[in-house]
Protein backbone atom coordinates (compact mmCIF):
# COMPACT_ATOMS: atom_id res chain seq x y z
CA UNK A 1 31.20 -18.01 -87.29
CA UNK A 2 32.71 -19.89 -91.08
CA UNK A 3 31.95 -16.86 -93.25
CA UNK A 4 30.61 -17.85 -96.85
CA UNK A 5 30.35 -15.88 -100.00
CA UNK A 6 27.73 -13.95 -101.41
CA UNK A 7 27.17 -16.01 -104.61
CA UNK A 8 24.74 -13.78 -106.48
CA UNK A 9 22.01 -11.35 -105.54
CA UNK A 10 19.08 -11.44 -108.26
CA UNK A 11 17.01 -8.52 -109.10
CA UNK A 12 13.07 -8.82 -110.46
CA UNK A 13 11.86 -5.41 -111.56
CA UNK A 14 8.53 -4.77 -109.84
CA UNK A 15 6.84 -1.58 -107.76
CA UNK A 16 5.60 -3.56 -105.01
CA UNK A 17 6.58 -6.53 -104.65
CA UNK A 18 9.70 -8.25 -103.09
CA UNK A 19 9.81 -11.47 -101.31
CA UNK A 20 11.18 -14.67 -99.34
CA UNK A 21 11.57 -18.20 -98.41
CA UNK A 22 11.35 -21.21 -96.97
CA UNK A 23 10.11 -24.46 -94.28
CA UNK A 24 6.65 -25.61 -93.81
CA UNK A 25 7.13 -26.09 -90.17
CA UNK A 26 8.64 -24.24 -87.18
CA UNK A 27 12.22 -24.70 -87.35
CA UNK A 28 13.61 -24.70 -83.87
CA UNK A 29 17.01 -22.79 -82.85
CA UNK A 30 20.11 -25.12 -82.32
CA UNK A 31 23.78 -24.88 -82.59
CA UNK A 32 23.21 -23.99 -86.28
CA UNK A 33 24.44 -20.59 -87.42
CA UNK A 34 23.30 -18.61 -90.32
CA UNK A 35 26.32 -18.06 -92.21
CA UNK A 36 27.05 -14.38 -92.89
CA UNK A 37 29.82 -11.86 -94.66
CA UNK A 38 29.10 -9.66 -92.20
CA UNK A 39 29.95 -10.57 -88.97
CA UNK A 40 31.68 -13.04 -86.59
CA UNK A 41 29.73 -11.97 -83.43
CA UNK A 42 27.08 -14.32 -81.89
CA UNK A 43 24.63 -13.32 -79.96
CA UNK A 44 22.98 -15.60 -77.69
CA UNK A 45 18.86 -15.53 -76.52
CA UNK A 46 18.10 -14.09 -73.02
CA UNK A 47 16.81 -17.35 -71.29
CA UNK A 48 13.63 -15.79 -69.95
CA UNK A 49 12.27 -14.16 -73.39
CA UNK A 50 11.41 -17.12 -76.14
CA UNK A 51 11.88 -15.77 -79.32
CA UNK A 52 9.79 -16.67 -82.38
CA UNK A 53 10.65 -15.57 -86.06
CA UNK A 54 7.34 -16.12 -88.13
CA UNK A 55 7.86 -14.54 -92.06
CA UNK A 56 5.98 -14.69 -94.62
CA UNK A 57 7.70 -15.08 -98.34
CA UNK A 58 6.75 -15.27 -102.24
CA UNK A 59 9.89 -17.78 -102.82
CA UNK A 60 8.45 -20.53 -100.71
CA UNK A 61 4.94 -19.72 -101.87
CA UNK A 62 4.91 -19.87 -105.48
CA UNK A 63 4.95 -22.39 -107.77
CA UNK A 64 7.83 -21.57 -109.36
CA UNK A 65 9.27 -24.08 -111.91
CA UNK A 66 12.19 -26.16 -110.81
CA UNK A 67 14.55 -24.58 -113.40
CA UNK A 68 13.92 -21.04 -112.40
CA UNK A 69 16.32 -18.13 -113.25
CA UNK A 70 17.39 -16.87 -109.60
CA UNK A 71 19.17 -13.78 -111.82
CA UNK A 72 15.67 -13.00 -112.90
CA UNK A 73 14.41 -12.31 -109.06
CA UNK A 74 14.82 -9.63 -106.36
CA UNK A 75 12.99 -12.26 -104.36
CA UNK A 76 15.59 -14.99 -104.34
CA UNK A 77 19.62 -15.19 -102.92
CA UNK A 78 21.96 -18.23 -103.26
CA UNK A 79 24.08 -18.01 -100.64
CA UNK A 80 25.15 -21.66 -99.53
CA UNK A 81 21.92 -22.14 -100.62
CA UNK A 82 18.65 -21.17 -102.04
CA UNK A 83 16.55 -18.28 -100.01
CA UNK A 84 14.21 -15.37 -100.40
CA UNK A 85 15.33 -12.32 -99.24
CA UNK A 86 12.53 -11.96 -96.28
CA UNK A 87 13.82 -15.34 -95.09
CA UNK A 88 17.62 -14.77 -95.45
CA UNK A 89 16.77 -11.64 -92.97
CA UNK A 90 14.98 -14.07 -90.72
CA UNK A 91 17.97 -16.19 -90.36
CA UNK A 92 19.86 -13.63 -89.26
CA UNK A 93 17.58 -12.60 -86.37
CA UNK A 94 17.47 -16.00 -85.42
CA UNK A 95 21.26 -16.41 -85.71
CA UNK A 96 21.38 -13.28 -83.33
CA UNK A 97 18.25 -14.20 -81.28
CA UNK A 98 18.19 -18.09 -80.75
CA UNK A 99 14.75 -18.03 -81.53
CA UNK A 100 12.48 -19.86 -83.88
CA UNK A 101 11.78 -20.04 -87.31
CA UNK A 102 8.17 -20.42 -88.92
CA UNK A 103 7.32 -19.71 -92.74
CA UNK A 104 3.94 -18.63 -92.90
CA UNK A 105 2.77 -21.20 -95.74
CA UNK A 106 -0.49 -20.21 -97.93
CA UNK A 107 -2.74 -23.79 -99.22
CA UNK A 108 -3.07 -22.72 -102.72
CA UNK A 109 0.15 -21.33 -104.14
CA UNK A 110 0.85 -17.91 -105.89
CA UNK A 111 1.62 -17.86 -109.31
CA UNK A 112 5.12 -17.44 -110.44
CA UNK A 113 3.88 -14.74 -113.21
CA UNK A 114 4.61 -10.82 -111.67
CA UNK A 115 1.63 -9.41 -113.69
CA UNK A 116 -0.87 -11.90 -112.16
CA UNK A 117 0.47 -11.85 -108.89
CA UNK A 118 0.26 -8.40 -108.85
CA UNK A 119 -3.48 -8.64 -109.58
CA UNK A 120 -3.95 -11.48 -107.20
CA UNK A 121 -2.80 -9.07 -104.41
CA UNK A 122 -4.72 -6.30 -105.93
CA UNK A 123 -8.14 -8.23 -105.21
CA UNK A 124 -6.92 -10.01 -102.34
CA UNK A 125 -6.38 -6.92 -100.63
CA UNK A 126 -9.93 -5.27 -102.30
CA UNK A 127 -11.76 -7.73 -100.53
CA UNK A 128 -9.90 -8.05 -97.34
CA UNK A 129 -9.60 -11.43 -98.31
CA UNK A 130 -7.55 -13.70 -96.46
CA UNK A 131 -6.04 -16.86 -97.73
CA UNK A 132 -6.22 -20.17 -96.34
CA UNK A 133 -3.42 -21.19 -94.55
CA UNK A 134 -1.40 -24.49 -94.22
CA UNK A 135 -1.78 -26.74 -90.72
CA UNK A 136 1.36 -26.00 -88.94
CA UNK A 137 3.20 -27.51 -85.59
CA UNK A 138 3.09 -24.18 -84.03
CA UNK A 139 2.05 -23.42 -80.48
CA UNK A 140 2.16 -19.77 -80.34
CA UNK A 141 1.87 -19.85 -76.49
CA UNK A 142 5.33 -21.30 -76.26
CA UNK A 143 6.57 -17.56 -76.88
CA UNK A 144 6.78 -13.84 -75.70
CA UNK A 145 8.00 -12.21 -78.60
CA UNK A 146 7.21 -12.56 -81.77
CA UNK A 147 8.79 -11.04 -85.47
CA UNK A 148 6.80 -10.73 -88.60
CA UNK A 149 8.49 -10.30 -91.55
CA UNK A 150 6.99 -10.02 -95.42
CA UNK A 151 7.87 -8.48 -98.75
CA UNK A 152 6.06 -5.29 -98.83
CA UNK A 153 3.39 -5.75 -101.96
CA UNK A 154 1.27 -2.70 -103.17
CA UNK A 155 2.72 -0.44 -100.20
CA UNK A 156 1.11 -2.97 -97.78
CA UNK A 157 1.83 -6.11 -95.87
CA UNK A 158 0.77 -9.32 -97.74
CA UNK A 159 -2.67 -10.69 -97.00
CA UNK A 160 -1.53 -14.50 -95.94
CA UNK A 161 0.34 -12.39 -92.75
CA UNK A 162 -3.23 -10.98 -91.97
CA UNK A 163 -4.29 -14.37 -91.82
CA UNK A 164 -1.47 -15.54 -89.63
CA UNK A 165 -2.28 -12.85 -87.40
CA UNK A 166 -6.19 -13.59 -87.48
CA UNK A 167 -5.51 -17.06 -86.83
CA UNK A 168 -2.66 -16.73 -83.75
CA UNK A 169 -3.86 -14.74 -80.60
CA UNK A 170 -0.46 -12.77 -80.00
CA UNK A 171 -2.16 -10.66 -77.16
CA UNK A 172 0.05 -9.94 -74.45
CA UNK A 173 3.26 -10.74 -77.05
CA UNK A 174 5.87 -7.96 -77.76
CA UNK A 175 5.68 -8.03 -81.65
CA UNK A 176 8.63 -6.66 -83.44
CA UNK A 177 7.84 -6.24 -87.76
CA UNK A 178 10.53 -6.61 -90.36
CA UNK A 179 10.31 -6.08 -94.67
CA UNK A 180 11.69 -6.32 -97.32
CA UNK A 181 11.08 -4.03 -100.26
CA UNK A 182 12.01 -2.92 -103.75
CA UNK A 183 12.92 0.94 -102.77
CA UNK A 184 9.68 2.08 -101.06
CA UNK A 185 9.92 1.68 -97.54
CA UNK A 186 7.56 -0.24 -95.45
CA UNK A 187 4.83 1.84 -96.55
CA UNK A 188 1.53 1.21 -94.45
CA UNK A 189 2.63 -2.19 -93.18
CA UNK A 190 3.51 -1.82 -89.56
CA UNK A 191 0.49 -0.13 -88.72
CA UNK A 192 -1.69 -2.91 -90.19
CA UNK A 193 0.46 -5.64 -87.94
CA UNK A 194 -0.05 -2.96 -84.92
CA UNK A 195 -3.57 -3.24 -86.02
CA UNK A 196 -4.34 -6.73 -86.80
CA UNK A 197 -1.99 -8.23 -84.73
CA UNK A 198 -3.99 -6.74 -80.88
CA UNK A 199 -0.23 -7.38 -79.13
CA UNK A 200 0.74 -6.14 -75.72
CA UNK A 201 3.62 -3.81 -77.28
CA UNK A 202 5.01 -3.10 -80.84
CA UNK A 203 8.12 -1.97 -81.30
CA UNK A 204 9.77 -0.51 -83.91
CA UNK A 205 10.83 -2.27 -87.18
CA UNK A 206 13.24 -2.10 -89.95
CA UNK A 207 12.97 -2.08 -93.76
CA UNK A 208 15.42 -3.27 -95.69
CA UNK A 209 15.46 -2.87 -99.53
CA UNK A 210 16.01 -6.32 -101.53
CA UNK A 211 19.50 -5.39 -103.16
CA UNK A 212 20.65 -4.76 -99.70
CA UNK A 213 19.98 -7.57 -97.76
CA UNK A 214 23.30 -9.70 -98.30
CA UNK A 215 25.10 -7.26 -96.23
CA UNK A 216 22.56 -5.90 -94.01
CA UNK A 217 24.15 -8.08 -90.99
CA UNK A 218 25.83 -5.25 -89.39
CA UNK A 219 22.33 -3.08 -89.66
CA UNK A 220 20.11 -5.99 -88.22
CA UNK A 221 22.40 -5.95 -85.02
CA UNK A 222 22.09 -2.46 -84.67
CA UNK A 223 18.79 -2.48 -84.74
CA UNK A 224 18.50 -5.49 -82.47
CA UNK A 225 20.55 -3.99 -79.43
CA UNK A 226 18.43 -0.67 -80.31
CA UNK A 227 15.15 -2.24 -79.64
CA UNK A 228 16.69 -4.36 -76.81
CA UNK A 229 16.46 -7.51 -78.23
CA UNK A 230 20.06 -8.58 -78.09
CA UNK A 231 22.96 -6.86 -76.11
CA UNK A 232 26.52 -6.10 -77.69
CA UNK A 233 28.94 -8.47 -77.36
CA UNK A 234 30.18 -7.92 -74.02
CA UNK A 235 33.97 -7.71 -75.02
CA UNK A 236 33.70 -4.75 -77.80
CA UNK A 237 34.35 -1.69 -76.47
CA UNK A 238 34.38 1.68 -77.83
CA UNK A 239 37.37 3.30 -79.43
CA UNK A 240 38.34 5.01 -76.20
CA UNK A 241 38.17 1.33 -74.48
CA UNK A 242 34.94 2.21 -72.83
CA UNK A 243 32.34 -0.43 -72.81
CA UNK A 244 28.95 1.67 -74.56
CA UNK A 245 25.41 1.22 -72.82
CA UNK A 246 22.03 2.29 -72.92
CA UNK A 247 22.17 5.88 -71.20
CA UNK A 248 19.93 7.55 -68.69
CA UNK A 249 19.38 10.73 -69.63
CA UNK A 250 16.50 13.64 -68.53
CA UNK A 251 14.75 15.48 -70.60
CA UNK A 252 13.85 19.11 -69.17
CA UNK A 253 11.08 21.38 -70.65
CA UNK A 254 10.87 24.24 -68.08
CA UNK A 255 10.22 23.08 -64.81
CA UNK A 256 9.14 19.37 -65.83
CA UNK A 257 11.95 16.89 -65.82
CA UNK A 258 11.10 13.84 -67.54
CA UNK A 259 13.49 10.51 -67.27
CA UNK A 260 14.78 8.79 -70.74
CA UNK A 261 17.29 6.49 -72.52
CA UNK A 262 19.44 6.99 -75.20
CA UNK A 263 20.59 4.37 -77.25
CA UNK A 264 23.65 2.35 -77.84
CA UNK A 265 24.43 3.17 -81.45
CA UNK A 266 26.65 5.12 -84.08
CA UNK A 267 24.19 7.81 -84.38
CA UNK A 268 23.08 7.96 -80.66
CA UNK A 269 26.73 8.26 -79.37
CA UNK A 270 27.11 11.21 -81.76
CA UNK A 271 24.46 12.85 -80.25
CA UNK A 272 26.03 11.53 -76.10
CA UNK A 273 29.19 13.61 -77.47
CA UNK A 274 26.79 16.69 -77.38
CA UNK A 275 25.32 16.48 -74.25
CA UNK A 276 23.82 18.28 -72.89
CA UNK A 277 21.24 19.94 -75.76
CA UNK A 278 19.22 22.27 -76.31
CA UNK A 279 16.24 22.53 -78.77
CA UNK A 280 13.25 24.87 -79.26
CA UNK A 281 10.67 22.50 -80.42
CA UNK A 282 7.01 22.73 -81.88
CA UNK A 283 4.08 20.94 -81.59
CA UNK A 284 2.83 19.09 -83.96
CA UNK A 285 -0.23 16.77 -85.29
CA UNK A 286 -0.98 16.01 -81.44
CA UNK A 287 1.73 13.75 -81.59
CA UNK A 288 5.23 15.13 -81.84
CA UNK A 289 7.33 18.10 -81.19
CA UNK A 290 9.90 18.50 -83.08
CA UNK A 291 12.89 21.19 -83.67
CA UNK A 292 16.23 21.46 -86.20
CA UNK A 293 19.71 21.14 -84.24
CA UNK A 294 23.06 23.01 -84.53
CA UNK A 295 25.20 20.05 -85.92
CA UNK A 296 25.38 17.64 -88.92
CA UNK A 297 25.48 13.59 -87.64
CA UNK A 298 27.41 11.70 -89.66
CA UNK A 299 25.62 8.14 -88.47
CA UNK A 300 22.09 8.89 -90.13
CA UNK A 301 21.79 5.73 -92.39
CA UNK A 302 18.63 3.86 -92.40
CA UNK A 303 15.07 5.26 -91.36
CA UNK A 304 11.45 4.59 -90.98
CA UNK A 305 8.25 5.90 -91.67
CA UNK A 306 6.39 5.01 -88.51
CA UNK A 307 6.69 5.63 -84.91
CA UNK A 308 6.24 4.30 -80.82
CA UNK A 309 5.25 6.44 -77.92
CA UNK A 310 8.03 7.96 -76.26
CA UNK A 311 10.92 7.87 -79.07
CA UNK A 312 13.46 10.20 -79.86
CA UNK A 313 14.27 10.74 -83.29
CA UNK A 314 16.71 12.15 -85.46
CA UNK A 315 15.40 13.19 -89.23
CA UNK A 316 18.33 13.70 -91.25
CA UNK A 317 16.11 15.51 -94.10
CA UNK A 318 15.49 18.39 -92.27
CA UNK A 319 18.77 17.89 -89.74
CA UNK A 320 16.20 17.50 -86.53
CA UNK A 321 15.12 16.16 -83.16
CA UNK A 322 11.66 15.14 -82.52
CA UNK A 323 9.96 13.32 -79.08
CA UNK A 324 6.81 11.36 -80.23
CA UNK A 325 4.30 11.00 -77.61
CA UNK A 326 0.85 9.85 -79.00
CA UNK A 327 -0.01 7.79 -81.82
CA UNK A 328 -2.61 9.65 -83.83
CA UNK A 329 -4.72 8.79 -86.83
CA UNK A 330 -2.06 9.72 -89.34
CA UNK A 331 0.98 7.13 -87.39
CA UNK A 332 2.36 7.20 -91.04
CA UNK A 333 4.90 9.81 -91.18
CA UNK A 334 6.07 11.93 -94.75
CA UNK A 335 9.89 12.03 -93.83
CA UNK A 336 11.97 9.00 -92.44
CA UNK A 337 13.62 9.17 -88.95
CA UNK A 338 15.69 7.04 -87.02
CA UNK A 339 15.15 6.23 -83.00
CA UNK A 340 17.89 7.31 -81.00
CA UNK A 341 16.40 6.97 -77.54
CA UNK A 342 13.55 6.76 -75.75
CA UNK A 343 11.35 9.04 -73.03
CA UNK A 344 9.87 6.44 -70.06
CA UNK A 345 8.57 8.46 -68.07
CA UNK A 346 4.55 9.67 -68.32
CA UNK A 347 3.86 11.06 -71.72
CA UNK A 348 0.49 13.24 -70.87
CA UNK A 349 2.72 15.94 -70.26
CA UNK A 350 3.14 16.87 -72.99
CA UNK A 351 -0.35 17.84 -73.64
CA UNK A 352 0.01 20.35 -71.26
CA UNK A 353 2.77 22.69 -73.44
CA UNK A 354 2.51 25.32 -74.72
CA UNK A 355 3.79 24.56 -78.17
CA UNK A 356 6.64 26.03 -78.61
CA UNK A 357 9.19 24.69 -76.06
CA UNK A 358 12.73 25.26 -75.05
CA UNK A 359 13.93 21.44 -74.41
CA UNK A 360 17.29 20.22 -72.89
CA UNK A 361 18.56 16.90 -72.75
CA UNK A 362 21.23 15.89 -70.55
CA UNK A 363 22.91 13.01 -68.48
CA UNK A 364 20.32 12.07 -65.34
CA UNK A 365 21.73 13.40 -62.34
């Protein structure tokens, strides 16, 4: 892939609001690659999943004058061009993907002033109003999974992405969330698209912070082969020459053996090297048990603030493991973890604990 140079990244200073791009219609995927600093590696689209990238951006929504000051915006990058940072992210997916691009497009423009967008979101959101939305080419039906990605604005996802998903019946879709934000997280954003969006499955997201996405490459294919998107480029091996995979693993909790995954990444191979491990656990909230380990991973960058059924997580705050295994109503958590793997087999076991557990994980026999 021709690499390109960063030319600038612009910061706005703002709470809650950072933003994105551009394209009033649904771009479809050819031999065009998003040019990147980060990487070389191109992934290609499994045939039999149609990917479609829908995002939702400020910089593409706004009527910004024709002269503006990109140095004067966290929503904007010129990179080979002119982008917001919520779309530069969904180039890359689609660069790694093959799927589709579509800019969610509102009729009636925001304003380009922070303080009065910031109160035009305010009410928006007071009323659970929902803006009117441009007449678009897309036929949702043409795909299985679906991304949403937005600027986060007052902790929340924008209001023209409710519409979107009021307007498109994604039922039966795999949706898959993405932000961009100014330093706080995704907030309470993926559990409004869980909620508004009525999809067959929703798995878990990432949040990048504004300053960061020029060289976030790396991090979005991570995440990508984490959630199974995308697999690794089949001729990188590990450092031992050893072609990495996902991993079957059991998890054992007395005389209950339960079948799981972990993931191929940094911080999930640190935790293969340990295999197998032990961890007294709690119970917590009716959704989690959780439990501190005996070593320090070195691979803990990133985290999230929400969680799926069935993942394994590392919290690097408190140095811990925790299995998830019912969403509850507080799916918003207080400290950020990062999925390392997965349990598949039947969750309802776990209600029958006792609480405190003794649990091993190991390599399935």
């Amino acid at each position: 892939m021709k690499k390109t140079q960063l030319l600038a990244l612009f910061l706005l200073i703002s709470v809650c609001i950072s933003a994105c791009g551009q394209s009033q219609k649904t771009i479809r995927h050819v031999s065009e690659e998003v040019t990147t600093t980060e990487t070389e590696t191109v992934i290609e689209q499994k045939e039999d999943n149609r990917i479609l990238i829908v995002y939702f951006s400020r910089y593409g929504n706004t009527d910004y004058p024709e002269d503006v000051d990109a140095t004067t915006s966290a929503s904007i990058i010129e990179d080979s061009g002119t982008f917001g940072t919520t779309e530069y992210v969904a180039r890359i997916i689609q660069d790694k993907t093959g799927g589709d691009l579509h800019l969610i497009e509102t009729v009636t423009p925001y304003t380009a002033d922070f303080e009065e967008l910031r109160d035009v979101n305010h009410n928006e959101m007071a009323e659970n109003f929902l803006p009117e939305l441009k007449e678009s080419d897309l036929d949702i039906s043409e795909y299985d999974t679906v991304f949403i990605g937005f600027p986060i604005w007052a902790t929340d996802v924008p209001q023209p992405v409710l519409s979107f998903l009021n307007q498109y019946d994604l039922s039966g879709k795999t949706v898959i969330p993405f932000c961009t934000h100014d330093g706080y997280g995704a907030g309470s954003s993926y559990a409004s698209v869980q909620e508004a969006s009525h999809a067959d499955s929703v798995r878990d997201g990432i949040a990048i912070e504004a300053k960061d996405v020029p060289g976030a490459a790396d991090l979005i294919q991570e995440w990508l082969s984490r959630i199974q998107v995308i697999t690794e480029n089949p001729d990188e091996t590990s450092a031992e020459g050893v072609k990495n995979e996902i991993l079957p693993i059991q998890i054992v909790v007395g005389d209950e053996i339960m079948e799981g995954v972990l993931y191929d990444s940094p911080l999930a191979d640190e935790f293969r090297e340990k295999l197998p491990i032990s961890v007294s656990m709690v119970g917590y909230g009716g959704r989690e048990y959780y439990g501190g380990i005996d070593f320090t991973p070195e691979n803990a960058e990133g985290g999230q603030l929400h969680f799926e059924n069935g993942d394994i997580t590392y919290c690097s705050t408190n140095n811990s493991m925790a299995i998830f295994y019912a969403q509850t109503d507080r799916p918003n958590l207080t400290m950020e973890v990062i999925p390392i793997g997965k349990v598949i087999s039947d969750l309802a076991v776990f209600d029958t604990f006792s609480g405190n557990e003794e649990i091993t994980f190991r390599v399935a026999e």
